[in-house]
N, C-alpha and C. Protein backbone atom coordinates (compact mmCIF):
# COMPACT_ATOMS: atom_id res chain seq x y z
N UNK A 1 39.69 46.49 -60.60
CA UNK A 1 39.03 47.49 -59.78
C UNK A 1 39.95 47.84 -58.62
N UNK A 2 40.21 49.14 -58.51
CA UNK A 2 41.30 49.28 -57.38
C UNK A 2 40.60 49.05 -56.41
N UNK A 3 41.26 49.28 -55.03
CA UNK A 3 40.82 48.80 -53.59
C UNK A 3 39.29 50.01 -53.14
N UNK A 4 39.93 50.81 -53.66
CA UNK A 4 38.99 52.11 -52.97
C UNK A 4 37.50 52.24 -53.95
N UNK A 5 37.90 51.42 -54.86
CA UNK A 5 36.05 51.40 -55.63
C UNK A 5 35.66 50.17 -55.49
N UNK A 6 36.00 48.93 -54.94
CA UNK A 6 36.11 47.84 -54.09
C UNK A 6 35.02 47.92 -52.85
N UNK A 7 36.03 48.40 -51.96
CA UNK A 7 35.48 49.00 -50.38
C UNK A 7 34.28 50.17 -51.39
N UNK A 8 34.03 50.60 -51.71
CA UNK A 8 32.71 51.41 -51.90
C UNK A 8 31.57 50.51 -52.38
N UNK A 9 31.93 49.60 -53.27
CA UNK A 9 30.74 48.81 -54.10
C UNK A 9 30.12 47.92 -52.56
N UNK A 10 31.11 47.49 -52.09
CA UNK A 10 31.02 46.38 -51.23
C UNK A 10 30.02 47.25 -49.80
N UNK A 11 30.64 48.34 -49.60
CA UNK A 11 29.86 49.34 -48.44
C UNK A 11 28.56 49.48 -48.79
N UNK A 12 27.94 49.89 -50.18
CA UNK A 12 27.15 50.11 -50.71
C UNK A 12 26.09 48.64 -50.92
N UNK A 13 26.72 47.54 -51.14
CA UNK A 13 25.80 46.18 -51.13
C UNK A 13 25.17 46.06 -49.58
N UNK A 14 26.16 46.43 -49.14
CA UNK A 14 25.72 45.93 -47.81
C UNK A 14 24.98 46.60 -46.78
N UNK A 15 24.86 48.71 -47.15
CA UNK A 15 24.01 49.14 -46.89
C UNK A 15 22.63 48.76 -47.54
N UNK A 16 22.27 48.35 -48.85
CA UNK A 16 21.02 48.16 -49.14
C UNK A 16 20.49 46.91 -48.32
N UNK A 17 21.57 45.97 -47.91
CA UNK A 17 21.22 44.66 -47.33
C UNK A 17 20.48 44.65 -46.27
N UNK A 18 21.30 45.78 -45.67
CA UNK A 18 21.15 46.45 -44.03
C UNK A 18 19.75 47.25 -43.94
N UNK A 19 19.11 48.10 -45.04
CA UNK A 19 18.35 48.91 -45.09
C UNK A 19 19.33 50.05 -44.39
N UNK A 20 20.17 50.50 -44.72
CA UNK A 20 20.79 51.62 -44.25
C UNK A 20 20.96 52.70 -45.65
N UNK A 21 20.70 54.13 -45.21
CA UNK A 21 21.23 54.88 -46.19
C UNK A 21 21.94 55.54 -45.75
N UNK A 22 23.52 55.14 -46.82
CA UNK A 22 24.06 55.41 -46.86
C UNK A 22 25.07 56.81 -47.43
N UNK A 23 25.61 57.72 -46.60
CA UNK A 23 25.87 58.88 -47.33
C UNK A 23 26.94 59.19 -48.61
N UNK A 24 26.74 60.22 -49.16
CA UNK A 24 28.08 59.94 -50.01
C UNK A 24 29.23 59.94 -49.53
N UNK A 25 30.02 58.72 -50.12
CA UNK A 25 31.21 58.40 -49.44
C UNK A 25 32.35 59.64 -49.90
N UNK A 26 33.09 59.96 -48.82
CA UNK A 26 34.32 60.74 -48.93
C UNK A 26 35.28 60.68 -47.95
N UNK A 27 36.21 61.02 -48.11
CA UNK A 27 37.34 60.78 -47.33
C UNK A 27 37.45 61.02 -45.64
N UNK A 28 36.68 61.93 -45.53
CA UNK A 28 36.81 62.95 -44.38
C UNK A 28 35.42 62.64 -43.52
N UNK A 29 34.53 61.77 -44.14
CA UNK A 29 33.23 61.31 -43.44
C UNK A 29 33.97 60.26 -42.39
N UNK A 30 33.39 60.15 -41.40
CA UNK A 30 33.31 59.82 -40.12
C UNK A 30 32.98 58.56 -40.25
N UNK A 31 33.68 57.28 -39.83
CA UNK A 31 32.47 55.91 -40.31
C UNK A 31 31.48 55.97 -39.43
N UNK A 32 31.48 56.14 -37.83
CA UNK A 32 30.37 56.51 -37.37
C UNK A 32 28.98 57.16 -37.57
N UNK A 33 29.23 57.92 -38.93
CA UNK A 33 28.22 58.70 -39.75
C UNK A 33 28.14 57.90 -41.01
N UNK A 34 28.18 56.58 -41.29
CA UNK A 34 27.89 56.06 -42.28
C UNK A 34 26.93 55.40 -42.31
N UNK A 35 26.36 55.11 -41.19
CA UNK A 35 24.86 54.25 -40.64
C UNK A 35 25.07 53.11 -40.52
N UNK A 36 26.44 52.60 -40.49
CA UNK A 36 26.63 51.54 -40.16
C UNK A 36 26.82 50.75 -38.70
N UNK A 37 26.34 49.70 -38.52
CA UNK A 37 26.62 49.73 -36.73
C UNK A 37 27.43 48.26 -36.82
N UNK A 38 27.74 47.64 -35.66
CA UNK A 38 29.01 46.52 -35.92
C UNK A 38 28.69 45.41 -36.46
N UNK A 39 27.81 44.96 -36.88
CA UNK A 39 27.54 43.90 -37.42
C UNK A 39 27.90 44.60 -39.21
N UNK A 40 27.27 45.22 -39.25
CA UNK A 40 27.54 46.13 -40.82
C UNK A 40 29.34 45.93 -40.91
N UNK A 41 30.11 46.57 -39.57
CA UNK A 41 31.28 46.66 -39.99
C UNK A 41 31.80 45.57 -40.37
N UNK A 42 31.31 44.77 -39.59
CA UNK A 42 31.84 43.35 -39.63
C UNK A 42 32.08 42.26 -40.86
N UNK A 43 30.50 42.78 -41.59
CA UNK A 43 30.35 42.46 -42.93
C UNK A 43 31.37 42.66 -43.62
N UNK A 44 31.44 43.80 -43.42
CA UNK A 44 32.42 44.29 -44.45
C UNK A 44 33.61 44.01 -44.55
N UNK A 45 34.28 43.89 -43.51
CA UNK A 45 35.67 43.95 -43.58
C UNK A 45 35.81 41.99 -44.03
N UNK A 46 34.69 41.20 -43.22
CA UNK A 46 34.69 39.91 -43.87
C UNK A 46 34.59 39.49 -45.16
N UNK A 47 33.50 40.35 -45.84
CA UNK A 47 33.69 40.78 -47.25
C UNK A 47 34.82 41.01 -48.05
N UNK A 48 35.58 42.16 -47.84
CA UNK A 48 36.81 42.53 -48.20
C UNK A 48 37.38 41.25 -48.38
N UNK A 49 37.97 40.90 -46.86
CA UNK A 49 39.01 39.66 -46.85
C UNK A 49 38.56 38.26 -47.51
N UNK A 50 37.40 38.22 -47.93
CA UNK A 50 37.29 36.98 -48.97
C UNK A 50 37.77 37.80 -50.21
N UNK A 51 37.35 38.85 -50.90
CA UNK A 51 37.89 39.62 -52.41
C UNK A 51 39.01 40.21 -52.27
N UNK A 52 39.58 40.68 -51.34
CA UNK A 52 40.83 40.82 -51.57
C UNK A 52 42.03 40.28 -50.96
N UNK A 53 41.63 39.23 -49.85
CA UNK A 53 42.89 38.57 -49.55
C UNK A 53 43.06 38.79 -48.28
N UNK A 54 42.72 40.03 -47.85
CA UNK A 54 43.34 40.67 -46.75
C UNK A 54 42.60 40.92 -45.80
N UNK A 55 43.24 40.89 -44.39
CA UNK A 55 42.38 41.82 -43.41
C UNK A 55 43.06 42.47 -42.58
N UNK A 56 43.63 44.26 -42.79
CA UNK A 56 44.58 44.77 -42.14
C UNK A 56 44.19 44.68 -40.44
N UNK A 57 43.24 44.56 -40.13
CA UNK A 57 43.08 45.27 -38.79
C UNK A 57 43.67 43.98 -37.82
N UNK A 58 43.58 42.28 -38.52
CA UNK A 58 44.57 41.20 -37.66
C UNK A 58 45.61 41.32 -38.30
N UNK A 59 46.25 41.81 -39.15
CA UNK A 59 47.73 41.40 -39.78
C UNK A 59 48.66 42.65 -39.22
N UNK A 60 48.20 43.26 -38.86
CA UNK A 60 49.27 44.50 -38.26
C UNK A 60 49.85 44.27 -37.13
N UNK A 61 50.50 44.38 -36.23
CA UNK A 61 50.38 44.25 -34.45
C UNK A 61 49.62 45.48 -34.07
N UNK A 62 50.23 46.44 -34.61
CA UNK A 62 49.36 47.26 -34.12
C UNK A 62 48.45 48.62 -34.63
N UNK A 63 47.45 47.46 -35.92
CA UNK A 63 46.54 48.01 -36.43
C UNK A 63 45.39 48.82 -35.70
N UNK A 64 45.01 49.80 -35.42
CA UNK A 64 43.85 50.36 -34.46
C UNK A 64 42.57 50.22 -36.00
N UNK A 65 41.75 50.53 -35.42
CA UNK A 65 40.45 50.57 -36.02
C UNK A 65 40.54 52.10 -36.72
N UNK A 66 40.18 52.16 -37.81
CA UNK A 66 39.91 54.00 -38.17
C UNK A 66 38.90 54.41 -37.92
N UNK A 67 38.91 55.85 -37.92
CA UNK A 67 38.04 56.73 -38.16
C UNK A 67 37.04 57.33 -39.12
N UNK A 68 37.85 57.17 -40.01
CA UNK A 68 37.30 57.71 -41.07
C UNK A 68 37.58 56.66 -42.26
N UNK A 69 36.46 57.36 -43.21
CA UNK A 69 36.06 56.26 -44.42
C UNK A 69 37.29 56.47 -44.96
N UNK A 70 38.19 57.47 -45.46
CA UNK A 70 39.78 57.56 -46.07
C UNK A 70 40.24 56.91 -45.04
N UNK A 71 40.29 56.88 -43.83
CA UNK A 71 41.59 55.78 -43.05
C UNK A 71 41.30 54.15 -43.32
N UNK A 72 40.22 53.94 -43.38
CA UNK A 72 39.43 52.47 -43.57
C UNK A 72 40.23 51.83 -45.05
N UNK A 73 39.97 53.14 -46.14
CA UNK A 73 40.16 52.39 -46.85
C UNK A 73 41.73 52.81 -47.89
N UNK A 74 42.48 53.50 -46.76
CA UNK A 74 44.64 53.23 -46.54
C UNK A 74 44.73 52.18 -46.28
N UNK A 75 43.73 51.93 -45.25
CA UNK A 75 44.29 50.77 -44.53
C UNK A 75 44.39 49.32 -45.05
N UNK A 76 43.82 49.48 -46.52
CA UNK A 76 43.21 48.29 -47.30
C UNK A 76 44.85 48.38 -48.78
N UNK A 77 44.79 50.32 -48.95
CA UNK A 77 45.49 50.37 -49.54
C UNK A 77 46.95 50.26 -49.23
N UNK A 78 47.70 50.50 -48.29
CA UNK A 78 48.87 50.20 -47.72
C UNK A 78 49.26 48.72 -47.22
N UNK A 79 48.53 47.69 -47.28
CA UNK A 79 48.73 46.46 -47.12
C UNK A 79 49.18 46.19 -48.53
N UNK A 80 48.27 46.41 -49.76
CA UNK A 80 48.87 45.66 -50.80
C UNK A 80 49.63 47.06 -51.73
N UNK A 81 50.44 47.63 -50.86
CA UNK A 81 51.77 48.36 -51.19
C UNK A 81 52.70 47.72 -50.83
């Protein structure tokens, strides 16, 4: 499963967890508009880094947080490039 249907399954578990509905995911959506709030993010990216190994946002020096659901999930894809 590549990274980017990964980060969607995993966004998607964790909105039903959350009771959040979640919009359709696309590149250019806003994560702020995903209904997620920081504990959600948090999930997630802890999520990720148990299934895939990684967690760009400590392994960079100077990883910033994204914006958007396409920067979130470069940021997943350019690590294991």
């Amino acid at each position: 499963m590549s990274s980017r249907l990964r980060i969607f399954s995993v966004m998607q578990q964790i909105a039903e967890e959350q009771k959040v509905t979640l919009p359709p995911l696309r590149d250019d959506l806003p994560l702020q508009d995903t209904g997620f709030d920081s504990l959600a993010f948090a999930i997630l990216v802890a999520r990720l880094e148990d299934d895939l190994g990684v967690d760009p946002f400590t392994t960079a020096e100077d990883a910033a947080f994204p914006s958007t659901v396409g920067e979130f999930v470069r940021a997943y894809e350019n690590v294991h490039a």
